[in-house]
Protein backbone atom coordinates (compact mmCIF):
# COMPACT_ATOMS: atom_id res chain seq x y z
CA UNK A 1 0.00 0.00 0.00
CA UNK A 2 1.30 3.45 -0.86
CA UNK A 3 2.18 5.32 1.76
CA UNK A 4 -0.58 9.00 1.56
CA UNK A 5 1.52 11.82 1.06
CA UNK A 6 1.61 14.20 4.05
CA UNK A 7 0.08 17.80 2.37
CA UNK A 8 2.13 20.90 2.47
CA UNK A 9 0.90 23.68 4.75
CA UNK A 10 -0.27 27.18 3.19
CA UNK A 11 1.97 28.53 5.61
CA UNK A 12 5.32 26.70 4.81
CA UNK A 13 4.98 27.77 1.16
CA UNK A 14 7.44 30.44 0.44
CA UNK A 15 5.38 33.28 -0.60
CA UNK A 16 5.73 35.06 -3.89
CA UNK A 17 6.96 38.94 -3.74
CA UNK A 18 4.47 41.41 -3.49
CA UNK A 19 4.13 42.85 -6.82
CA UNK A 20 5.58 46.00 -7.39
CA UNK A 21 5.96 48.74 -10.46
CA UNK A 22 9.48 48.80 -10.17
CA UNK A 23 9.54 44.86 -10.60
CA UNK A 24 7.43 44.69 -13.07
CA UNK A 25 9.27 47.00 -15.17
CA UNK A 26 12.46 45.69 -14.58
CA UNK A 27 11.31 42.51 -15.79
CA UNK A 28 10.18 44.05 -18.86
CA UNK A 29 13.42 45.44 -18.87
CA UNK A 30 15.10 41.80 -18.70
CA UNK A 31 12.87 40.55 -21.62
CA UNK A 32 12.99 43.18 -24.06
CA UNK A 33 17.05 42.99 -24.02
CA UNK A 34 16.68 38.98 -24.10
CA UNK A 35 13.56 38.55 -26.50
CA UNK A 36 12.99 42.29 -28.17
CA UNK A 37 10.41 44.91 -27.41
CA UNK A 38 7.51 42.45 -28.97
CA UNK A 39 7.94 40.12 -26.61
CA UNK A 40 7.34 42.55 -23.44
CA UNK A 41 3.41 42.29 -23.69
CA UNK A 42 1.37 41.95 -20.45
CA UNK A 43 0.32 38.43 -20.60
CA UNK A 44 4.40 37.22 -21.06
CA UNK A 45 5.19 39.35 -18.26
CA UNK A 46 2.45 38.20 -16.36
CA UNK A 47 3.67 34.15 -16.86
CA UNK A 48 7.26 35.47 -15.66
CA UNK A 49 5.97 36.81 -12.71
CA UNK A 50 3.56 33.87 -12.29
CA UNK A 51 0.45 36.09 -11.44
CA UNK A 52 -2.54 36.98 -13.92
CA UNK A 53 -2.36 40.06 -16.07
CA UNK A 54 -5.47 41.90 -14.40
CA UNK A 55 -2.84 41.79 -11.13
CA UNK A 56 -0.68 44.11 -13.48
CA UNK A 57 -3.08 46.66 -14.51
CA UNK A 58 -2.71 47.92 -11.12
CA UNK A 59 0.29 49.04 -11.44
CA UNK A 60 0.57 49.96 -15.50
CA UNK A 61 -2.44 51.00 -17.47
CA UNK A 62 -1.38 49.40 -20.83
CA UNK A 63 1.05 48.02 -22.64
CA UNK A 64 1.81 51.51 -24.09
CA UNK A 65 2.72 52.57 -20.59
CA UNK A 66 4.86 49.94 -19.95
CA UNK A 67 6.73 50.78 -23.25
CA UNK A 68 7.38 54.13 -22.03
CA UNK A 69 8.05 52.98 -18.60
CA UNK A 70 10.82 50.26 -20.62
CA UNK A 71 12.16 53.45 -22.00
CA UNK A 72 12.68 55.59 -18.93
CA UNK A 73 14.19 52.92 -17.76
CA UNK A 74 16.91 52.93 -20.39
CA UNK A 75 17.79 56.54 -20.05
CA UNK A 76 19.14 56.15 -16.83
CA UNK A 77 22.27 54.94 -19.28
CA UNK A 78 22.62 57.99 -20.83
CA UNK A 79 25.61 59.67 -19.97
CA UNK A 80 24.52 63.19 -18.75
CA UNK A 81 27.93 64.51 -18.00
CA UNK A 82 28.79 65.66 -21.63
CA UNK A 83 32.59 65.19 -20.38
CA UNK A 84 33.60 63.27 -23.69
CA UNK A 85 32.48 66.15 -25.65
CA UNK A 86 34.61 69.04 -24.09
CA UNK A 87 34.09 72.40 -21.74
CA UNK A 88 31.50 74.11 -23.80
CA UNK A 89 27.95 74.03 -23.66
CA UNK A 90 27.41 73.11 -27.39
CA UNK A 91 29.96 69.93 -27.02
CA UNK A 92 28.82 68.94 -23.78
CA UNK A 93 25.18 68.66 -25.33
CA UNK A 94 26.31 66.98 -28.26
CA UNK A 95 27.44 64.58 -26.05
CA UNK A 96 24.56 64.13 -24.32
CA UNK A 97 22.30 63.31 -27.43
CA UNK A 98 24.98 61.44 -28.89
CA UNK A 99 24.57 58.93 -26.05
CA UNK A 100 20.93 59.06 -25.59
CA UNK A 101 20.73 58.51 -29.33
CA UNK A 102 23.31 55.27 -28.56
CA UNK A 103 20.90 54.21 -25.91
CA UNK A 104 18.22 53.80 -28.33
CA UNK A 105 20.21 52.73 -31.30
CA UNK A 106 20.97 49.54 -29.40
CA UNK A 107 17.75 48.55 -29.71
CA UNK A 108 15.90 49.09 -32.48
CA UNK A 109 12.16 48.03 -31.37
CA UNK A 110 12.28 50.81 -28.60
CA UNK A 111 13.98 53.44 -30.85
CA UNK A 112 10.57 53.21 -33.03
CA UNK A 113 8.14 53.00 -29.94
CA UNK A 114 10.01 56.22 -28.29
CA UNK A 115 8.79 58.27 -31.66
CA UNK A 116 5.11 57.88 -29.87
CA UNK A 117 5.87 57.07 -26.48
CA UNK A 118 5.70 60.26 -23.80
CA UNK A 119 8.25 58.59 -20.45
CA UNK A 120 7.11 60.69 -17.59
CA UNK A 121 9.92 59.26 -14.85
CA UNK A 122 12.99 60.39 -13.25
CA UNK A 123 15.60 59.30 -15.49
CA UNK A 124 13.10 61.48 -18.40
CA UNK A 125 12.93 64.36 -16.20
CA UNK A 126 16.63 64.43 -15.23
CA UNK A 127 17.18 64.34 -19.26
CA UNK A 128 15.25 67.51 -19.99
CA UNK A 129 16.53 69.04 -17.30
CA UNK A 130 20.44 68.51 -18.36
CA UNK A 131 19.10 69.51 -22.00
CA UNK A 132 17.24 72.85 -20.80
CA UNK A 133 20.43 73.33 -18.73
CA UNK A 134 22.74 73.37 -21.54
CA UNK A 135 20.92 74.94 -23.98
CA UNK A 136 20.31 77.63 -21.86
CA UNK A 137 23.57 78.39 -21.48
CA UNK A 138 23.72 79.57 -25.02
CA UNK A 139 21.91 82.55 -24.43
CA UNK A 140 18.95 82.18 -26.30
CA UNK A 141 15.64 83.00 -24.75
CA UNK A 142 13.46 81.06 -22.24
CA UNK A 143 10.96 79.82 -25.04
CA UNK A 144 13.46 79.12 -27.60
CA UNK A 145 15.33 77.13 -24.66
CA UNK A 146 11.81 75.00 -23.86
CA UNK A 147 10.85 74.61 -27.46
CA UNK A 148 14.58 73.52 -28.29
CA UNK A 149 14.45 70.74 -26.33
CA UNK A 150 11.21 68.66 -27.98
CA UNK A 151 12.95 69.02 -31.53
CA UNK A 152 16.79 68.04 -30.19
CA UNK A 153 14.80 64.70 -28.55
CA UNK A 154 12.63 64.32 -31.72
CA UNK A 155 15.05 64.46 -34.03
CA UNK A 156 17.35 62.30 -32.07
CA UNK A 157 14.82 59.84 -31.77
CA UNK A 158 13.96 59.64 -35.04
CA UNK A 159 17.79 59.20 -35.99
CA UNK A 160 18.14 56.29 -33.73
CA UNK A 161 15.01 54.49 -35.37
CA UNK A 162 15.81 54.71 -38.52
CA UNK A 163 19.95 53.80 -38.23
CA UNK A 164 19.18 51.21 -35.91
CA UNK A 165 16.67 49.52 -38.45
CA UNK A 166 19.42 50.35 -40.95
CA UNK A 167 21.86 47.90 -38.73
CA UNK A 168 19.33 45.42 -38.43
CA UNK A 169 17.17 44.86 -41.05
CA UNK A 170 18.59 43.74 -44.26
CA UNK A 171 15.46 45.15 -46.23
CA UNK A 172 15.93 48.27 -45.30
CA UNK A 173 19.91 48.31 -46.75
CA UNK A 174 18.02 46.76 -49.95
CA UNK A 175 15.24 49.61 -50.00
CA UNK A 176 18.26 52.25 -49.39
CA UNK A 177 20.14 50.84 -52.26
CA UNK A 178 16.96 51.26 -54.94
CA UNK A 179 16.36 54.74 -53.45
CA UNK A 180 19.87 55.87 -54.22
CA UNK A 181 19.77 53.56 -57.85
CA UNK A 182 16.33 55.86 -58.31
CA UNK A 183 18.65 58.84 -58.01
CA UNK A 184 21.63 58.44 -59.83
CA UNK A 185 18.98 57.58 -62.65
CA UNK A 186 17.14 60.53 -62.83
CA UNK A 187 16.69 62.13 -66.61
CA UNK A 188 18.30 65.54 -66.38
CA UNK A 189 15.43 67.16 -68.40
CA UNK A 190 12.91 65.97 -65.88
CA UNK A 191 14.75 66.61 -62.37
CA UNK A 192 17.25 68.95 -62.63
CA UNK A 193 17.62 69.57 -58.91
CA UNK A 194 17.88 66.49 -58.21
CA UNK A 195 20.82 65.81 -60.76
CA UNK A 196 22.30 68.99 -59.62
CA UNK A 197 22.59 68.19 -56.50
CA UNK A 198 23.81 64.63 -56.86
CA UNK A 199 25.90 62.67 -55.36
CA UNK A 200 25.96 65.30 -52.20
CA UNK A 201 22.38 64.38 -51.78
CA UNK A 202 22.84 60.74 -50.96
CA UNK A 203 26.83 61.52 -50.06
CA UNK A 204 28.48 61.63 -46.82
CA UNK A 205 29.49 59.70 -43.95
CA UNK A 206 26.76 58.94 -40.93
CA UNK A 207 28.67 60.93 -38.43
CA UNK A 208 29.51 63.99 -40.11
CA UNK A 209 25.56 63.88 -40.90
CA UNK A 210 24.65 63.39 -37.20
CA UNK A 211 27.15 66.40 -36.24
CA UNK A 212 25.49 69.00 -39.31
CA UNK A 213 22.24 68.01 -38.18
CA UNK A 214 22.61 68.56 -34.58
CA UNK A 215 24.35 71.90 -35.40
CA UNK A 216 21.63 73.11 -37.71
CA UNK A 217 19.25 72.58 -35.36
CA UNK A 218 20.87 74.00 -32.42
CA UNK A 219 21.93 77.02 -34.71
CA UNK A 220 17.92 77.11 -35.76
CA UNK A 221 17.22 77.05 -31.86
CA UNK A 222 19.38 79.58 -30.47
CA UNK A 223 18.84 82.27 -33.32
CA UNK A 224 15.14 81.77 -34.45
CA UNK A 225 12.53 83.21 -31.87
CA UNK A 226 9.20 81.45 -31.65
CA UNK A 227 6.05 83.22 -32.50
CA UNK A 228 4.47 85.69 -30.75
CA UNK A 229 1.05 85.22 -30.32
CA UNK A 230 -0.97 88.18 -30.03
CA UNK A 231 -4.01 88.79 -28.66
């Protein structure tokens, strides 16, 4: 006769953590770097935590929260400092969107979803406020400053997306490649801007794109006012 098994107490079971926002994000965290961005949905992060997804709600909203939430969580890697990029203010924020532009080139999935996603945490708020801090510092005026800062993180965003999806999507190196066939194969008679302006308009390396940009914006901040509305 088999011997009954003796049943396991309630209270000798070693209780599960109490869920938490931080844990929950930091476990999207751990998944997006191991599985990508599509995999960080609430019903895989609920079987990781072993709990049901309604539990999560609680804590994040949606999944597009938790995407921005993924993101904040990533700036804390950018390198406020500036250091690497000298003793001005214009190199030291160069340096500062170079590396939250790295942040988001290294994954590709995220640098997309940060074109729509709004963080609203610390590691966000200490960004702006190292942006507003350098830029101010050029002299230009208070609105020009706060207005500044939305186009050197959209444009930075956007560069991230699409050069990370350059580095990892083969298609996109094939679409590039028609594009610039396209081009070069333009009849003279039909687009003669374009051919006048070839090969500069397809020309150049990656980085000495990324520095003009950044300077023509920051040039386009610091000496264009914004518009006065009048009442």
């Amino acid at each position: 006769m088999t011997a009954r098994r003796e049943p396991i107490s309630r209270r000798e079971r070693p209780a599960k953590p109490a869920l938490s926002r931080r844990w929950i994000v930091d476990t999207a965290v751990r998944i997006m770097r191991a599985e990508g961005l599509g995999k960080v949905t609430m019903r895989r992060l609920a079987q990781e935590l072993d709990t049901g997804p309604a539990s999560l709600y609680v804590y994040v909203a949606n999944t597009a929260e938790l995407h921005a939430a993924v993101l904040d969580s990533l700036l804390g890697e950018v390198d406020l400092t500036g250091r690497d990029g000298g003793e001005g203010w214009r190199e030291q924020l160069r340096a500062v969107m170079t590396s939250y532009t790295g942040v988001l080139f290294e994954h590709p999935q995220l640098a997309r979803a940060a074109l729509v996603a709004r963080p609203s945490g610390e590691n966000y708020l200490r960004l702006v406020e190292r942006i507003l801090d350098l830029l101010s510092q050029s002299g230009a005026g208070r609105e020009q400053v706060a207005w500044g800062v939305d186009k050197l993180l959209q444009s930075a965003t956007a560069t991230a997306a699409e050069q990370s999806t350059r580095e990892h999507d083969p298609a996109f190196e094939d679409d590039w490649d028609a594009t610039v066939r396209a081009l070069h194969a333009v009849d003279a008679a039909t687009h003669p801007a374009i051919t006048a302006h070839m090969p500069a308009l397809v020309g150049g390396s990656v980085s000495d794109r990324l520095r003009w940009s950044f300077d023509v914006l920051v040039n386009g901040i610091v000496h264009t006012p914004v518009p006065v509305v009048e009442d």
